[in-house]
N, C-alpha and C. Protein backbone atom coordinates (compact mmCIF):
# COMPACT_ATOMS: atom_id res chain seq x y z
N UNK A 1 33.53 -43.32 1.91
CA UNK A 1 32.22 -42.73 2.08
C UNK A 1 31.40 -43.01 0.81
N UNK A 2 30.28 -43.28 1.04
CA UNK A 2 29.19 -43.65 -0.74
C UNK A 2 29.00 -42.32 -0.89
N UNK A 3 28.91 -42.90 -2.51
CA UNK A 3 28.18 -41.21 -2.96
C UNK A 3 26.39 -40.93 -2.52
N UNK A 4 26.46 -39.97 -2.32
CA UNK A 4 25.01 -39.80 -2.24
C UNK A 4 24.58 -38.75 -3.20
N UNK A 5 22.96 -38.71 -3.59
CA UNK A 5 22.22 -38.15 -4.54
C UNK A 5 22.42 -37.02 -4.26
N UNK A 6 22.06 -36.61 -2.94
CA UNK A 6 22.21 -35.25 -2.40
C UNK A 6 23.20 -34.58 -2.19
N UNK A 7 23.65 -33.69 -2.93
CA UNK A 7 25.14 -32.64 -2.35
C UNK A 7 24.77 -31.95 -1.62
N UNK A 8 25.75 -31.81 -1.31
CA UNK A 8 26.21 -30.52 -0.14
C UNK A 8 25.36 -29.64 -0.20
N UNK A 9 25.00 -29.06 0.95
CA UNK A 9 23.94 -27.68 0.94
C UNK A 9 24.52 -26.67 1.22
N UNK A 10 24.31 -25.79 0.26
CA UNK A 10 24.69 -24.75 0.57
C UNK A 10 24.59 -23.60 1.69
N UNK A 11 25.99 -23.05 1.74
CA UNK A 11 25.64 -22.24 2.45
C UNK A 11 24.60 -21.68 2.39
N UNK A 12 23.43 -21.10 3.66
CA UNK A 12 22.20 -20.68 4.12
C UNK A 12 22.32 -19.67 5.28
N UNK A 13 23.43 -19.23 5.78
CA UNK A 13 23.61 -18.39 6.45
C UNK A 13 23.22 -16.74 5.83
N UNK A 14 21.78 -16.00 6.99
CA UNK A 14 21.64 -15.01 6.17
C UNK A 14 22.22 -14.13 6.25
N UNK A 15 22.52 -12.96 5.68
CA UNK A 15 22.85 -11.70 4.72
C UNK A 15 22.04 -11.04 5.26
N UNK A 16 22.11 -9.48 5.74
CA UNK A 16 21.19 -8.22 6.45
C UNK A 16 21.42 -7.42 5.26
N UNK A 17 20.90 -6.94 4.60
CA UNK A 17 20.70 -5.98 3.77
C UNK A 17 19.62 -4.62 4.05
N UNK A 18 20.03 -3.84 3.78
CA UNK A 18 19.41 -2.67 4.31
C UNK A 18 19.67 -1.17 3.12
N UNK A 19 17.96 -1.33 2.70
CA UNK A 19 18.05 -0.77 1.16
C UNK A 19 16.82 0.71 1.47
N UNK A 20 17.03 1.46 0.65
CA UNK A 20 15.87 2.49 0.85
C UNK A 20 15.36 2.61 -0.61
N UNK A 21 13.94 2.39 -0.42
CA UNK A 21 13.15 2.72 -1.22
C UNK A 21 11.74 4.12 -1.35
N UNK A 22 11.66 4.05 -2.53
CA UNK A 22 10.59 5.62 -2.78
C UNK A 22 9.27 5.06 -1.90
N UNK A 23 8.30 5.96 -1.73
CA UNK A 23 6.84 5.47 -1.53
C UNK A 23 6.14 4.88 -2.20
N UNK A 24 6.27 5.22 -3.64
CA UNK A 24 5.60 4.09 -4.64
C UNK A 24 6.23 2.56 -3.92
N UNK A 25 7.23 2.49 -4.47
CA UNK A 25 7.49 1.18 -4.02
C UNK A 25 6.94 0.50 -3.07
N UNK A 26 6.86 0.78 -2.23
CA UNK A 26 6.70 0.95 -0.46
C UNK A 26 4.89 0.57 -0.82
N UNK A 27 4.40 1.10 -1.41
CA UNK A 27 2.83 0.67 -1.46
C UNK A 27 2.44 0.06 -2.23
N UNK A 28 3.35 -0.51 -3.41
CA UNK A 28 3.60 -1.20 -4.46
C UNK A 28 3.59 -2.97 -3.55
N UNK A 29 4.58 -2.81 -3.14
CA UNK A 29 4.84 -4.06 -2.11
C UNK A 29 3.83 -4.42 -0.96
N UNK A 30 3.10 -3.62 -0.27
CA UNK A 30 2.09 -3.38 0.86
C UNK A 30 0.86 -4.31 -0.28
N UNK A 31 0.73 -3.54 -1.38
CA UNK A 31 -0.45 -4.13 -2.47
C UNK A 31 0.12 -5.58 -2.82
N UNK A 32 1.44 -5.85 -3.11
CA UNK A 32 1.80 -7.13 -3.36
C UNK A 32 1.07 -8.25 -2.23
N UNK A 33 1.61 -7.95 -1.36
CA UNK A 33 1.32 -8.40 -0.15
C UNK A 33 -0.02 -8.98 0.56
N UNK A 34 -0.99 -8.10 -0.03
CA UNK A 34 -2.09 -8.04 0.37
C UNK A 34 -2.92 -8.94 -0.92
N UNK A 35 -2.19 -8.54 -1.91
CA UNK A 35 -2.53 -9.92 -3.11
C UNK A 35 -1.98 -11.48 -2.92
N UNK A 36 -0.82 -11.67 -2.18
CA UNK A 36 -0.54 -12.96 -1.72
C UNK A 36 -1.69 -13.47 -0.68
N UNK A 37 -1.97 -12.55 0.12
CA UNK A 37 -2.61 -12.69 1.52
C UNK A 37 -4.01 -13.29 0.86
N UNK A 38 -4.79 -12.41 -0.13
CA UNK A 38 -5.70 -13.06 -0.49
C UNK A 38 -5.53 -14.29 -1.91
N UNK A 39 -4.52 -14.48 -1.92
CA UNK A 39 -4.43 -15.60 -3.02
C UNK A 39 -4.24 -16.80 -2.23
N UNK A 40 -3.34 -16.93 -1.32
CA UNK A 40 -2.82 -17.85 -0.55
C UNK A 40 -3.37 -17.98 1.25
N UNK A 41 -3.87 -17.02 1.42
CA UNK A 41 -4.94 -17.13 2.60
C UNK A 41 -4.04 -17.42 4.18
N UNK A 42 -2.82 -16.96 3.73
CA UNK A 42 -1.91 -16.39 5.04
C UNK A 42 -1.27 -15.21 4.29
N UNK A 43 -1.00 -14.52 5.07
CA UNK A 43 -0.34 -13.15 5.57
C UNK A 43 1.00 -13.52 5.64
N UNK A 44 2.10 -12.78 4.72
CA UNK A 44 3.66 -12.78 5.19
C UNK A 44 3.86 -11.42 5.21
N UNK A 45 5.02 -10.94 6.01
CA UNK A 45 5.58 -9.94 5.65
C UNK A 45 5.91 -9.15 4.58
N UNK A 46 6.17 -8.22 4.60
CA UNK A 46 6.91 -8.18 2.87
C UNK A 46 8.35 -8.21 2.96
N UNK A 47 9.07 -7.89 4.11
CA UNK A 47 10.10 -8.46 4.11
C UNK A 47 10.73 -9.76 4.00
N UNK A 48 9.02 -10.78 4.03
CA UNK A 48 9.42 -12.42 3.74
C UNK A 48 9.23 -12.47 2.37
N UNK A 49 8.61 -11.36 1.57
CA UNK A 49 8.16 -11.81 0.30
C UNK A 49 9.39 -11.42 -0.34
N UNK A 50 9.82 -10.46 -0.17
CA UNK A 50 10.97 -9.68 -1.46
C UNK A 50 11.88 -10.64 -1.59
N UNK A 51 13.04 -11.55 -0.40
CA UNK A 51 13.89 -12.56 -1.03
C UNK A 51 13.39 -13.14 -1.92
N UNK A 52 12.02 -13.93 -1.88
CA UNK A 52 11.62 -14.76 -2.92
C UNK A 52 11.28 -14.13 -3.78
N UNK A 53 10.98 -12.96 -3.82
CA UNK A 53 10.59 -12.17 -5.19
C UNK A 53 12.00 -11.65 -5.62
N UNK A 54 12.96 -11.65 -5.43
CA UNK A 54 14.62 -11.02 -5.56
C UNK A 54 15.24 -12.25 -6.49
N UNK A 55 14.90 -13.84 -5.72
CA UNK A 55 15.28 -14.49 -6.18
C UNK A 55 14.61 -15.24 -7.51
N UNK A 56 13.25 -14.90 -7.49
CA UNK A 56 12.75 -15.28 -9.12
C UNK A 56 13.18 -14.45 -9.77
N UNK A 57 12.94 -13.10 -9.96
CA UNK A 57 13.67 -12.14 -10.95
C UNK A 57 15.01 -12.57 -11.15
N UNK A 58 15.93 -12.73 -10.48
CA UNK A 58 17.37 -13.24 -10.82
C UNK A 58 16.85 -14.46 -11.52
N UNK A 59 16.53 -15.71 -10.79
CA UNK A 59 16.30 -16.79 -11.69
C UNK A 59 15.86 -17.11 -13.11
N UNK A 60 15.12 -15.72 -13.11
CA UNK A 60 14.26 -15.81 -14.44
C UNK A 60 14.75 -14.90 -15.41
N UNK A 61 16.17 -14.09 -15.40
CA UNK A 61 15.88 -13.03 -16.50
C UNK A 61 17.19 -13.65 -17.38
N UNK A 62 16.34 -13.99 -18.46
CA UNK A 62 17.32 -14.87 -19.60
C UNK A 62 19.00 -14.55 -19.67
N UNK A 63 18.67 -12.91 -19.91
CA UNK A 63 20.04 -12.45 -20.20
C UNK A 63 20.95 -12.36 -18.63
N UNK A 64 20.96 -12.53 -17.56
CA UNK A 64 21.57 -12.54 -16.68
C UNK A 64 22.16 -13.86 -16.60
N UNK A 65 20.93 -15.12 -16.73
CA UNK A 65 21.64 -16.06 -16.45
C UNK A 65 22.94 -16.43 -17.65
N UNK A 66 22.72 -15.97 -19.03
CA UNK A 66 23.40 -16.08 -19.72
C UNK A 66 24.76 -15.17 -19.65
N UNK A 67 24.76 -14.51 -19.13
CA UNK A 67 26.11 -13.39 -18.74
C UNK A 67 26.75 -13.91 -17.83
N UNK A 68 25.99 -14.92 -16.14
CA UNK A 68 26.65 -15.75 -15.62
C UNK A 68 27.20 -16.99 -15.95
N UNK A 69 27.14 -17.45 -17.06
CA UNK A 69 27.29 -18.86 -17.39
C UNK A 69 28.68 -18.72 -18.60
N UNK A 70 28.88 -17.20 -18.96
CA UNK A 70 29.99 -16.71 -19.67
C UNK A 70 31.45 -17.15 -18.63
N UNK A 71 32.33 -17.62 -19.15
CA UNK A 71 33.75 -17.92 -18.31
C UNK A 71 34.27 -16.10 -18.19
């Protein structure tokens, strides 16, 4: 088989998570939302926004990635 550039994709099978949050939050996110909507000029859920907002915070917080990269 040749090598190819592209590896393997990862698993993409989703995950149901089911979390409770305060009311701040809750209108915190509604306002998020409504700031994408007018930045980007479609409407998502906020249940479409939080993975991607779940997954920059992980991506981005120095000291995590450095605690994962510890053996």
């Amino acid at each position: 088989m040749p090598d190819l550039k592209l590896p393997k994709l990862p698993d993409r099978t989703p995950i149901k998570l089911t979390i409770s949050i305060t009311p701040d939050l809750q209108a915190a996110l509604n306002d998020y939302a409504k700031a994408y909507a007018d930045t980007y000029g479609r409407e998502e859920p906020v249940t479409e926004l939080i993975p991607a907002m779940l997954t920059s915070f992980v991506e981005n917080d120095r000291a995590f990635i450095r605690s994962r990269a510890k053996p």
